[in-house]
Protein backbone atom coordinates (compact mmCIF):
# COMPACT_ATOMS: atom_id res chain seq x y z
CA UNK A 1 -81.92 43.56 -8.72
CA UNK A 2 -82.49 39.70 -8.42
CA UNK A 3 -82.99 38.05 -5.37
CA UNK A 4 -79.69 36.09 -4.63
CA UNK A 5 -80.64 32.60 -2.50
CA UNK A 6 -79.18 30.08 -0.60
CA UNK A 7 -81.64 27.80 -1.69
CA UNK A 8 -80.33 24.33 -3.05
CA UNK A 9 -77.08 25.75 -2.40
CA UNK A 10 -76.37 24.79 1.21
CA UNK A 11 -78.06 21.22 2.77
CA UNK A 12 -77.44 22.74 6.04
CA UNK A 13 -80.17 25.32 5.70
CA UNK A 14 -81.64 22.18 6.44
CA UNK A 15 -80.29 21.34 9.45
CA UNK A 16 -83.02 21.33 12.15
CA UNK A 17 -80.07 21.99 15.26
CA UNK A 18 -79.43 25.29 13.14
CA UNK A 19 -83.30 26.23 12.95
CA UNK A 20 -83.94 25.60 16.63
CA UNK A 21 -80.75 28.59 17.02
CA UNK A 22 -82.50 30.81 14.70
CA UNK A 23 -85.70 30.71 16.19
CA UNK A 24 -84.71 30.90 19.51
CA UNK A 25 -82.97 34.23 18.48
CA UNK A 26 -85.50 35.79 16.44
CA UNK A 27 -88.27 35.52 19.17
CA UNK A 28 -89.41 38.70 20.52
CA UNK A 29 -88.70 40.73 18.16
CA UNK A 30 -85.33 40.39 17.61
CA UNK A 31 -83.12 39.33 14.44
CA UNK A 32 -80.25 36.47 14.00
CA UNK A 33 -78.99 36.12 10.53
CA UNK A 34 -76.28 33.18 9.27
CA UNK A 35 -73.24 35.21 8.68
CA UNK A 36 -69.68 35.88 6.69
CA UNK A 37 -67.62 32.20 5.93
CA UNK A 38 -71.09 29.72 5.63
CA UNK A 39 -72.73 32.34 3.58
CA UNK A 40 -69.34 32.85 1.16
CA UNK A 41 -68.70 29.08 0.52
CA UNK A 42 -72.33 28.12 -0.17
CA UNK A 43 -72.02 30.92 -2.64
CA UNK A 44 -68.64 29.99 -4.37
CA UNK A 45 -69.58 26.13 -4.28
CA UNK A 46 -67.52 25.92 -1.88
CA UNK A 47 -67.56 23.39 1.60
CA UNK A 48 -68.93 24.75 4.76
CA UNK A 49 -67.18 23.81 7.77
CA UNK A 50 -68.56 26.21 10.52
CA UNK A 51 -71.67 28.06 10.62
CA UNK A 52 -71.44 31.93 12.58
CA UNK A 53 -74.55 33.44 13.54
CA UNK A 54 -74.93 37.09 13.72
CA UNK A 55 -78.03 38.38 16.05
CA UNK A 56 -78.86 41.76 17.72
CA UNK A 57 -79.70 40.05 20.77
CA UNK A 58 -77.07 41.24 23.27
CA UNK A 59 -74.60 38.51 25.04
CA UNK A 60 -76.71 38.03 27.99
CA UNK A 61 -79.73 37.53 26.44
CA UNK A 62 -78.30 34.89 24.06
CA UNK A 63 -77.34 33.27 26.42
CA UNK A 64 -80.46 33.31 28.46
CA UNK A 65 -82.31 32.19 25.50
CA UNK A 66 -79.91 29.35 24.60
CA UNK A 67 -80.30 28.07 28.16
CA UNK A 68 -83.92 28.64 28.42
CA UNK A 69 -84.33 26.10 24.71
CA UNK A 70 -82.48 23.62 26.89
CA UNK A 71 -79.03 24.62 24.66
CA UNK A 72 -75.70 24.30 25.90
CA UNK A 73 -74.35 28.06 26.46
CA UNK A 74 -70.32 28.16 26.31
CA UNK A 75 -69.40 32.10 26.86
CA UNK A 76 -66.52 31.92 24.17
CA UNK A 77 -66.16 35.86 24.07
CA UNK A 78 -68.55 36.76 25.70
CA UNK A 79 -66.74 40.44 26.05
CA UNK A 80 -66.48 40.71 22.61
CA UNK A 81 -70.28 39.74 22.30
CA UNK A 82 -69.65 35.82 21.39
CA UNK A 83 -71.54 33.24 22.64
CA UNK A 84 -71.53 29.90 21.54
CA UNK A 85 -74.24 27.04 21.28
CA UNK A 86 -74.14 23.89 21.34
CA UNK A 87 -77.11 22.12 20.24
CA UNK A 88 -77.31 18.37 19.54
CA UNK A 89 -73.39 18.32 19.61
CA UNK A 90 -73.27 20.80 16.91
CA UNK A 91 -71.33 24.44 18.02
CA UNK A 92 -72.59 27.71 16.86
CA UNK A 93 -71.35 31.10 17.26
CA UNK A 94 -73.47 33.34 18.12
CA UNK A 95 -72.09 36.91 18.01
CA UNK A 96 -74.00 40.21 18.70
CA UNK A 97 -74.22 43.13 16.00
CA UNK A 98 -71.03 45.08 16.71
CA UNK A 99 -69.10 48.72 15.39
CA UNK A 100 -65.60 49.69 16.04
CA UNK A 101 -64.98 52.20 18.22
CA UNK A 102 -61.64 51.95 18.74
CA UNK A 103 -58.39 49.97 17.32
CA UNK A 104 -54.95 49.71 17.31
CA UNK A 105 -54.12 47.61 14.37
CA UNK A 106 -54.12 44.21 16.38
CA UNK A 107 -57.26 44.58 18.07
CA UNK A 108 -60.65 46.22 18.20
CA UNK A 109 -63.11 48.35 21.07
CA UNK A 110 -66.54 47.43 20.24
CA UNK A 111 -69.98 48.52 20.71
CA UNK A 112 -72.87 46.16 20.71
CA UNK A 113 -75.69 47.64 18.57
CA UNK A 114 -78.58 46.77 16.33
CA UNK A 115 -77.42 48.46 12.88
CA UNK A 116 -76.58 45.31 10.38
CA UNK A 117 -74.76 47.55 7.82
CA UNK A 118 -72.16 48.94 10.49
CA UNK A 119 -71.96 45.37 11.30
CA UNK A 120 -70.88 44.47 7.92
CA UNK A 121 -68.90 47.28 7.21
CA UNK A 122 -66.49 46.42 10.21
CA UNK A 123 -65.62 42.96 8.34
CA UNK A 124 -62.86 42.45 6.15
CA UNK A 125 -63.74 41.88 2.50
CA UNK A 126 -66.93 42.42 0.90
CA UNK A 127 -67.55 38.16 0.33
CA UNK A 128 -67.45 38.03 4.16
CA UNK A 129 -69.80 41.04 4.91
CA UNK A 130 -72.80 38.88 3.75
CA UNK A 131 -75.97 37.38 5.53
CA UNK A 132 -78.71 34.89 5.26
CA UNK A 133 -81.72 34.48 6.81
CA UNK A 134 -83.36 30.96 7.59
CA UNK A 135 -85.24 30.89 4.39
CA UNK A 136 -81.80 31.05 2.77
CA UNK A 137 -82.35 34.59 0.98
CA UNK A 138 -78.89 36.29 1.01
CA UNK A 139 -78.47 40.20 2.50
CA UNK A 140 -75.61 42.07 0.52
CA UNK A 141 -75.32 45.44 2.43
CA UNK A 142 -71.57 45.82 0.96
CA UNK A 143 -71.49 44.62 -2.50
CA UNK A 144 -70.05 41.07 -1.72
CA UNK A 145 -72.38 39.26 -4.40
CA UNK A 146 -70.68 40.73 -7.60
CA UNK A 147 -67.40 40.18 -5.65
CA UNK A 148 -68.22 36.79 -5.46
CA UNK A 149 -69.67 36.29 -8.90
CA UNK A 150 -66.32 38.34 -10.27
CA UNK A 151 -64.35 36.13 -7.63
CA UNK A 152 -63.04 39.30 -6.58
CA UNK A 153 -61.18 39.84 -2.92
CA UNK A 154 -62.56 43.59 -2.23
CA UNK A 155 -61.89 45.89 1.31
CA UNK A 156 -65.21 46.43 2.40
CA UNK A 157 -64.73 50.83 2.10
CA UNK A 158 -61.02 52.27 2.16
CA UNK A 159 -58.46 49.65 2.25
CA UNK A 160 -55.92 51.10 4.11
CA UNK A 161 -58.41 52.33 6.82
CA UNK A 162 -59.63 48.27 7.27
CA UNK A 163 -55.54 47.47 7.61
CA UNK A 164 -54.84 49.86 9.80
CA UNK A 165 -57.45 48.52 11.91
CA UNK A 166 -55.88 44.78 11.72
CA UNK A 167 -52.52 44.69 9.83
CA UNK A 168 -53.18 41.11 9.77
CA UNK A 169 -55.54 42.01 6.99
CA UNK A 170 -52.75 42.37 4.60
CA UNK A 171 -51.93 38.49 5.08
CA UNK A 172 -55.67 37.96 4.96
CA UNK A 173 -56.20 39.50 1.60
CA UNK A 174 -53.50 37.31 -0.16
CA UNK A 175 -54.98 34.38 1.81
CA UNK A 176 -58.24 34.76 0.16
CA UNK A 177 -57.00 35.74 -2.98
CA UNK A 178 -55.13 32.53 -2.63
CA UNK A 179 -58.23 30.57 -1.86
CA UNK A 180 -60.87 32.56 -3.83
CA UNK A 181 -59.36 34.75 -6.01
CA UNK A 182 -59.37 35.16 -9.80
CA UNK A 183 -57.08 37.17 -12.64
CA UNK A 184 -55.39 40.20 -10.50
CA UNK A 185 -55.59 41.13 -6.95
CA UNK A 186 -57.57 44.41 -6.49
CA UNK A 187 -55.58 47.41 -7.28
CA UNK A 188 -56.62 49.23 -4.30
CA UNK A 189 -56.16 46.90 -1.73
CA UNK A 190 -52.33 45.47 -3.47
CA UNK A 191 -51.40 48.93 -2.92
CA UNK A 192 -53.08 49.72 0.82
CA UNK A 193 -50.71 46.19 1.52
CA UNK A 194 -47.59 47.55 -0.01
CA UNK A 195 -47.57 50.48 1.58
CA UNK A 196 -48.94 49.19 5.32
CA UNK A 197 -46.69 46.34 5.27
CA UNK A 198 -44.73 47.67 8.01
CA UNK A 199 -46.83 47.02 10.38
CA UNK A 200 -47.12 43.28 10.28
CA UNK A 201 -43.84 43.70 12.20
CA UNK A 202 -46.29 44.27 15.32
CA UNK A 203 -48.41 41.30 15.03
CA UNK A 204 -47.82 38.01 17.36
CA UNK A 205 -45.78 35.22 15.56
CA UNK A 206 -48.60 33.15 16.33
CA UNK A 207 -50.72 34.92 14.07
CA UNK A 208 -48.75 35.39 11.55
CA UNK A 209 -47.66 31.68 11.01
CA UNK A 210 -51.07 30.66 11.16
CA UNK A 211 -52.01 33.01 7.99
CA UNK A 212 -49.03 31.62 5.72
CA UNK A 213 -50.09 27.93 6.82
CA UNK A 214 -53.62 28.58 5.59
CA UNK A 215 -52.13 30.58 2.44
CA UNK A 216 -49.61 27.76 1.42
CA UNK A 217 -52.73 25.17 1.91
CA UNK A 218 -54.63 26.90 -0.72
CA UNK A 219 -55.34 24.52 -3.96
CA UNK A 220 -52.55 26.55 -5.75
CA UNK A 221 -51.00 29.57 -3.81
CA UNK A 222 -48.75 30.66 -6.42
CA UNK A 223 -50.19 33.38 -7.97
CA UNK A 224 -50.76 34.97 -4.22
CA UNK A 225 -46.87 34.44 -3.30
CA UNK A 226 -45.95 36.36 -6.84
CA UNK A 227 -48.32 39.21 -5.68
CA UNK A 228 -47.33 38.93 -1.81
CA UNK A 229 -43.56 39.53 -3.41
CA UNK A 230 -44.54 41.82 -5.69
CA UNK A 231 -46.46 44.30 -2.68
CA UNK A 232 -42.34 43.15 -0.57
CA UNK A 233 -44.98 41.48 1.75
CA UNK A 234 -43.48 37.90 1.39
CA UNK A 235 -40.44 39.33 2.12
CA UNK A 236 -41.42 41.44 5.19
CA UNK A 237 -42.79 38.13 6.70
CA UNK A 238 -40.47 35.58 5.15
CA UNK A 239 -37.31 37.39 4.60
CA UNK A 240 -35.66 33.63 4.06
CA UNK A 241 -36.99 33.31 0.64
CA UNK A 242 -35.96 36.87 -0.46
CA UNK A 243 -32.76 35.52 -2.53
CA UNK A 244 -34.34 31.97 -3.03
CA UNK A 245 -36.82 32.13 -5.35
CA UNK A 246 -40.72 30.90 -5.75
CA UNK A 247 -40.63 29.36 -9.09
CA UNK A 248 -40.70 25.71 -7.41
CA UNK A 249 -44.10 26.44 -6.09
CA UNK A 250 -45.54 26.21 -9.57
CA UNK A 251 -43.97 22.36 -10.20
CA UNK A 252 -44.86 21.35 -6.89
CA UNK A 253 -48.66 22.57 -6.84
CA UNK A 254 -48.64 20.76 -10.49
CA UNK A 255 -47.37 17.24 -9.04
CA UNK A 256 -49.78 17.44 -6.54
CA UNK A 257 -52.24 17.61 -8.89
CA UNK A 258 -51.00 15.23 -11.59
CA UNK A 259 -50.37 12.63 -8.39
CA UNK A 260 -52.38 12.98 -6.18
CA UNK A 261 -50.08 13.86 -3.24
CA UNK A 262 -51.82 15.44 -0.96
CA UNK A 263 -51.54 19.46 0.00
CA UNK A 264 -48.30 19.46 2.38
CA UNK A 265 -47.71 23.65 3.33
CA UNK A 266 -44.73 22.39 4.72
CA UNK A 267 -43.46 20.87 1.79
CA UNK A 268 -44.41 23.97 -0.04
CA UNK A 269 -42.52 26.15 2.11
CA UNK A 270 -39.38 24.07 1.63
CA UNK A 271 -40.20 24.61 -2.17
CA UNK A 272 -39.22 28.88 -1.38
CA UNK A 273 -36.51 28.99 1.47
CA UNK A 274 -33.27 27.63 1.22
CA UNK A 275 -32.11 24.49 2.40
CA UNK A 276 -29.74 25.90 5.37
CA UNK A 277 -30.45 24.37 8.66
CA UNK A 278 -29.27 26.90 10.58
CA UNK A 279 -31.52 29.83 9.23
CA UNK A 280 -34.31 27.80 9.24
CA UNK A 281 -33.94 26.90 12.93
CA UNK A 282 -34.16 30.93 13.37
CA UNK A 283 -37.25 30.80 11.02
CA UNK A 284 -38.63 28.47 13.33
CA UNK A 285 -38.25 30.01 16.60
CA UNK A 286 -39.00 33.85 14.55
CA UNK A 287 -42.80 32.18 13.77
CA UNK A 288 -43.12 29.87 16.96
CA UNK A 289 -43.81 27.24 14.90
CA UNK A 290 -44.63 23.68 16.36
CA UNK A 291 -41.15 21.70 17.38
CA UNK A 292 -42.58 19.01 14.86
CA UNK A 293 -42.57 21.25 12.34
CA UNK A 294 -39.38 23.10 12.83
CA UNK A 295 -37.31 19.63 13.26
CA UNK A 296 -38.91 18.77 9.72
CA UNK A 297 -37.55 21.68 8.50
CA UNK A 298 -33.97 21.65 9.59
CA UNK A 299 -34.22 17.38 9.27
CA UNK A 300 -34.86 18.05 5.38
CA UNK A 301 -31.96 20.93 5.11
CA UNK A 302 -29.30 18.46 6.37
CA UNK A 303 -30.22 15.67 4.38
CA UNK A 304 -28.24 15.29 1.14
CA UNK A 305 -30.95 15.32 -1.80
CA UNK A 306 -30.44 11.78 -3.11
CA UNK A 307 -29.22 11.84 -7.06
CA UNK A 308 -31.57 10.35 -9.23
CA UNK A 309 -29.08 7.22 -10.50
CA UNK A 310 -29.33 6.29 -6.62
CA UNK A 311 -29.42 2.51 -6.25
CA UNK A 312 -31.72 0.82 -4.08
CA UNK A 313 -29.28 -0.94 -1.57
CA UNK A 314 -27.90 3.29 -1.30
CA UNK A 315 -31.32 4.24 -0.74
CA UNK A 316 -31.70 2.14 1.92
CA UNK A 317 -29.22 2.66 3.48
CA UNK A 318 -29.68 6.53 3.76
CA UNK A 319 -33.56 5.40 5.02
CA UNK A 320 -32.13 3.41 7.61
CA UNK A 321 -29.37 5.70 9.25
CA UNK A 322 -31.33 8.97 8.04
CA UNK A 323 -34.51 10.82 8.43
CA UNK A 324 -37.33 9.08 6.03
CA UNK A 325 -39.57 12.01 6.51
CA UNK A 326 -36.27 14.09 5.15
CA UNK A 327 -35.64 11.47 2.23
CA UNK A 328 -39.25 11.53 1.14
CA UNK A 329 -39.47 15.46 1.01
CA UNK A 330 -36.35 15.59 -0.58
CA UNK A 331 -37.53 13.46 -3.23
CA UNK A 332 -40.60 14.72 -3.78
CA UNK A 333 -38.93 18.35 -4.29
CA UNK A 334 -36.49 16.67 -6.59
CA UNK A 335 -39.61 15.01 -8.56
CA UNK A 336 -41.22 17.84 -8.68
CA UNK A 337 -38.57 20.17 -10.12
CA UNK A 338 -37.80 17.27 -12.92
CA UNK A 339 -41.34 17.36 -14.02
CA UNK A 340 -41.27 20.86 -14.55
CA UNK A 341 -38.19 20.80 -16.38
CA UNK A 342 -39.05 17.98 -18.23
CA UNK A 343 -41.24 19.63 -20.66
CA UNK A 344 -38.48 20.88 -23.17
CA UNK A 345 -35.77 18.29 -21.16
CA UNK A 346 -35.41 14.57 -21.82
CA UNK A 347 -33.13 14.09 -19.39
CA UNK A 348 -35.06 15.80 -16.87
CA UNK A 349 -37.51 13.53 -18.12
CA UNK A 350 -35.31 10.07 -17.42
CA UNK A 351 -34.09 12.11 -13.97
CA UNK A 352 -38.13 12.56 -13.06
CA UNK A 353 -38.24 8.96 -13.83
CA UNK A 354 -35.46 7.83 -11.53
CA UNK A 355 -36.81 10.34 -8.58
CA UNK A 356 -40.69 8.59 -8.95
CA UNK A 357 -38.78 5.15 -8.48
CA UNK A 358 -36.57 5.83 -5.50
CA UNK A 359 -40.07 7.74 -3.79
CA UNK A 360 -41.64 4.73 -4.50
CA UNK A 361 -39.69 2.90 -2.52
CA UNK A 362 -38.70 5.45 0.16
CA UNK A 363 -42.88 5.46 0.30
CA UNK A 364 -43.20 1.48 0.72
CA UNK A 365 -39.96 1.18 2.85
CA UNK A 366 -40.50 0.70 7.15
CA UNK A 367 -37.39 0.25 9.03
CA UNK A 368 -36.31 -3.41 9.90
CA UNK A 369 -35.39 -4.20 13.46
CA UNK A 370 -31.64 -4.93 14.30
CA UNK A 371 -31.70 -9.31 15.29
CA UNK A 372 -29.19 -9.50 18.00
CA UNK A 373 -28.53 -6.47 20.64
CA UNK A 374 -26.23 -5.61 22.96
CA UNK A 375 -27.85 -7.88 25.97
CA UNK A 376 -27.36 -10.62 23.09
CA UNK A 377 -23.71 -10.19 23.00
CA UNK A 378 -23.12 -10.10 26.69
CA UNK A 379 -24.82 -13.67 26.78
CA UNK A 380 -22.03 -14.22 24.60
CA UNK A 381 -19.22 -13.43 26.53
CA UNK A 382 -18.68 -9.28 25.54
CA UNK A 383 -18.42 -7.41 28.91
CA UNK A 384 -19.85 -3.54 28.72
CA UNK A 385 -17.32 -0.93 27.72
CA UNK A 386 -16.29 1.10 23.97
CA UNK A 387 -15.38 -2.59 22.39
CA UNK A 388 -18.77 -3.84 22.90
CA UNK A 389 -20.49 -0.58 21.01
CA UNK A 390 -17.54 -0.85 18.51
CA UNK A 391 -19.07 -4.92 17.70
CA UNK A 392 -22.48 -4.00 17.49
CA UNK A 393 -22.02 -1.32 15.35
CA UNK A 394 -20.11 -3.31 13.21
CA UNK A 395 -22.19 -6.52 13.19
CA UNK A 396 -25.12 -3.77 12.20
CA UNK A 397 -22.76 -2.34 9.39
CA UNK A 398 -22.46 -6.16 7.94
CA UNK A 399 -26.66 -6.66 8.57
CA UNK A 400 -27.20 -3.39 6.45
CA UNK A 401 -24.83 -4.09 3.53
CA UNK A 402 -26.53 -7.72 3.22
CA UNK A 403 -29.78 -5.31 2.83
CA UNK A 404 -30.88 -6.71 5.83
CA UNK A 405 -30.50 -10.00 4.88
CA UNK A 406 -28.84 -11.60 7.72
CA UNK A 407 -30.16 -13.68 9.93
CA UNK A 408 -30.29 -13.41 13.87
CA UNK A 409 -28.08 -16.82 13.54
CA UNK A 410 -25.67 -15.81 11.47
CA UNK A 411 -25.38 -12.48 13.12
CA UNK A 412 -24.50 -14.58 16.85
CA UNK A 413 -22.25 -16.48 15.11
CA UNK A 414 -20.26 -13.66 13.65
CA UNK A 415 -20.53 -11.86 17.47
CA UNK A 416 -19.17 -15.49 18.94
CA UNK A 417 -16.08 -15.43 16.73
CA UNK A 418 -15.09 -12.12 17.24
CA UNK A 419 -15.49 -12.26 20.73
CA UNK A 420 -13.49 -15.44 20.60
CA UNK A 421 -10.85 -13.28 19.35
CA UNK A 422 -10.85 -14.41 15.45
CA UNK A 423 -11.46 -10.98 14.20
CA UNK A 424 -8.39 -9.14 16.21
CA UNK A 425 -10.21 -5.81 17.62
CA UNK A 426 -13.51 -7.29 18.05
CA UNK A 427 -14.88 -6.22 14.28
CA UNK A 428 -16.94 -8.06 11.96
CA UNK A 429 -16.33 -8.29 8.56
CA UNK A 430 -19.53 -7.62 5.91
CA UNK A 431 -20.05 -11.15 3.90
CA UNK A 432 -18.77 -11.41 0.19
């Protein structure tokens, strides 16, 4: 079998903070190896963003070494055998060779030990069970190479027993498949998550959440929702978009591409749940999401999509009094699902058209400040109380319609006659 390297594959083989870590380790006798996500990406072409470190030195002992090379030692879990250096400001994990003794589908005993094939055969997927020492040669003790080549997301052994351990796994395999994934989802492990899916009911919303936001960030997540529906996992976790529908995904994830909108998971969830404030408030609270993203949620359900024949002066005015955030989603939705339909529809091709110019300006539009203000009309004679609201609502009404085009002058001077009583009832009439 050939040699599989790192070699021109990853700078940061490079790094010289990473080789003082290595060294350190692999004094004495003992073994540290650059393990699972660094080793993956550098493989698939992929970026790296963290680098894991896998050693048989125990906890202690790393960090006693780490200290003694003048590193900063940060016990991260340390229980659980992590320890984590920081050298020249850059953070490694450093976790000690480990085999499950004993789970309960959330989390895991473990024994510290000195075997690196039980160490890889307690990981997920066969692309994360993977090492690399310094030099950059990669050590495939689980097959993870031709998964990788074949861009294949594989249970490392029996799928069902590597759920049962996690039943976060289940989420984690459509994840990558999401991410890395090519043609079909392994038949073995679609199954082992059809048939487990139950017990996602037992994992922390926290968790949960977390794995659809990294799942809907994917390049193009589409083909995992159609399989995650397929296995009834998407509806075990997401039960909102049973009746909805996930055809919008595919439009979306193609005008992000074709425009260069950035990836919005957000956005892409609104593209599969309905648009019902109320349920989504529940959705919210069901997968503890942030309050920022739950009041972007319910702020796009309860804001009227704007037609694509919209006129500017409407769409401003909906900007002003409204939710732009809401506005822009809505239109970008709307765009989206034109484009798509556009193909064999000319007039979803003139209603795309209309939908591009009204984001436009919804994108280029920042809320004018009101002139004149309550303290403004007191100066003027109004005395606090319901008719003094009822004026500066009104004078605002006129400033809006004039698409903002009135001036602080002309705004006092309409305030001064009404208060004079020439407008009975203290209103102001728009101009024209």
């Amino acid at each position: 079998m050939t040699a599989v390297s790192l070699d021109g594959r990853a700078d940061w083989l490079r790094d010289e903070a990473l080789g003082r870590v290595l060294s350190v380790l692999c004094e004495g006798g003992e073994e540290a190896r650059i393990a699972g996500g660094a080793v993956r990406n550098a493989l698939l072409g992929e970026p790296v963003a963290d680098i894991d470190i896998a050693t048989t030195t125990l906890p202690d002992e790393t960090a006693r070494r780490g200290a003694a090379a003048g590193f900063k030692v940060v016990p991260t879990g340390a229980a659980h055998g992590t320890i984590t250096l920081v050298v020249d400001g850059h953070p490694y994990e450093v976790t000690t060779l480990r085999a499950d003794i004993e789970t309960d589908g959330r989390r895991a005993t473990v024994h510290f030990g000195r075997d690196w094939k039980a160490d890889a055969e307690r990981r997920d997927f066969t692309i994360n069970g993977l090492y690399a020492r310094a030099d950059g040669s990669v050590v495939d003790l689980v097959g993870g190479v031709a998964d990788i080549e074949s861009r294949t997301i594989r249970f490392i052994g029996d799928a069902e027993t590597r759920i049962r351990e996690d039943y976060l796994r289940i989420l984690r395999f459509f994840r990558f498949f999401a991410w890395y994934g090519s043609g079909r989802p392994d038949a073995d492990g679609l199954r082992a998550s059809a048939r487990l899916k139950e017990g996602l009911d037992g994992l922390s919303a926290e968790r949960v959440w977390s794995e659809l936001r990294k799942l809907l960030a994917a390049p193009d997540p589409a083909r995992a929702l159609l399989w995650m529906r397929q296995a009834g996992v998407l509806t075990r976790v997401l039960p909102e978009s049973e009746k909805w529908g996930i055809d919008a995904i595919h439009a979306l994830v193609a005008a992000e591409r074709d425009l260069a909108w950035p990836v919005d998971p957000l956005l892409r969830l609104m593209a599969i749940v309905p648009p019902d404030a109320a349920r989504l408030e529940l959705m919210g609270r069901r997968l503890r999401l942030a309050k920022s993203e739950t009041a972007r949620l319910t702020g796009w359900a309860q804001t009227p999509p704007p037609a694509a024949a919209t006129t500017e002066p409407a769409l401003e005015r909906l900007l002003y009094y409204g939710d732009r955030q809401a506005v822009a989603d809505r239109l970008r939705l709307a765009l989206a699902a034109a484009r798509g339909r556009a193909v064999a529809d000319t007039a979803a091709l003139v209603e795309a058209g209309g939908h591009a110019r009204l984001l436009d300006r919804a994108e280029k539009w920042s809320a004018p400040r009101m002139p004149v203000s309550g303290s403004d009309l007191k100066q003027l004679g109004a005395h606090d109380g319901p008719a003094l609201g009822t004026l500066l609502k009104s004078l605002e009404a006129a400033w809006v319609e004039s698409r903002f085009a009135l001036s602080r002058e002309a705004l006092v001077g309409m305030a001064a006659e009404a208060i004079a009583g020439e407008r009975p009832g203290g209103t102001v009439d728009p101009p024209g």
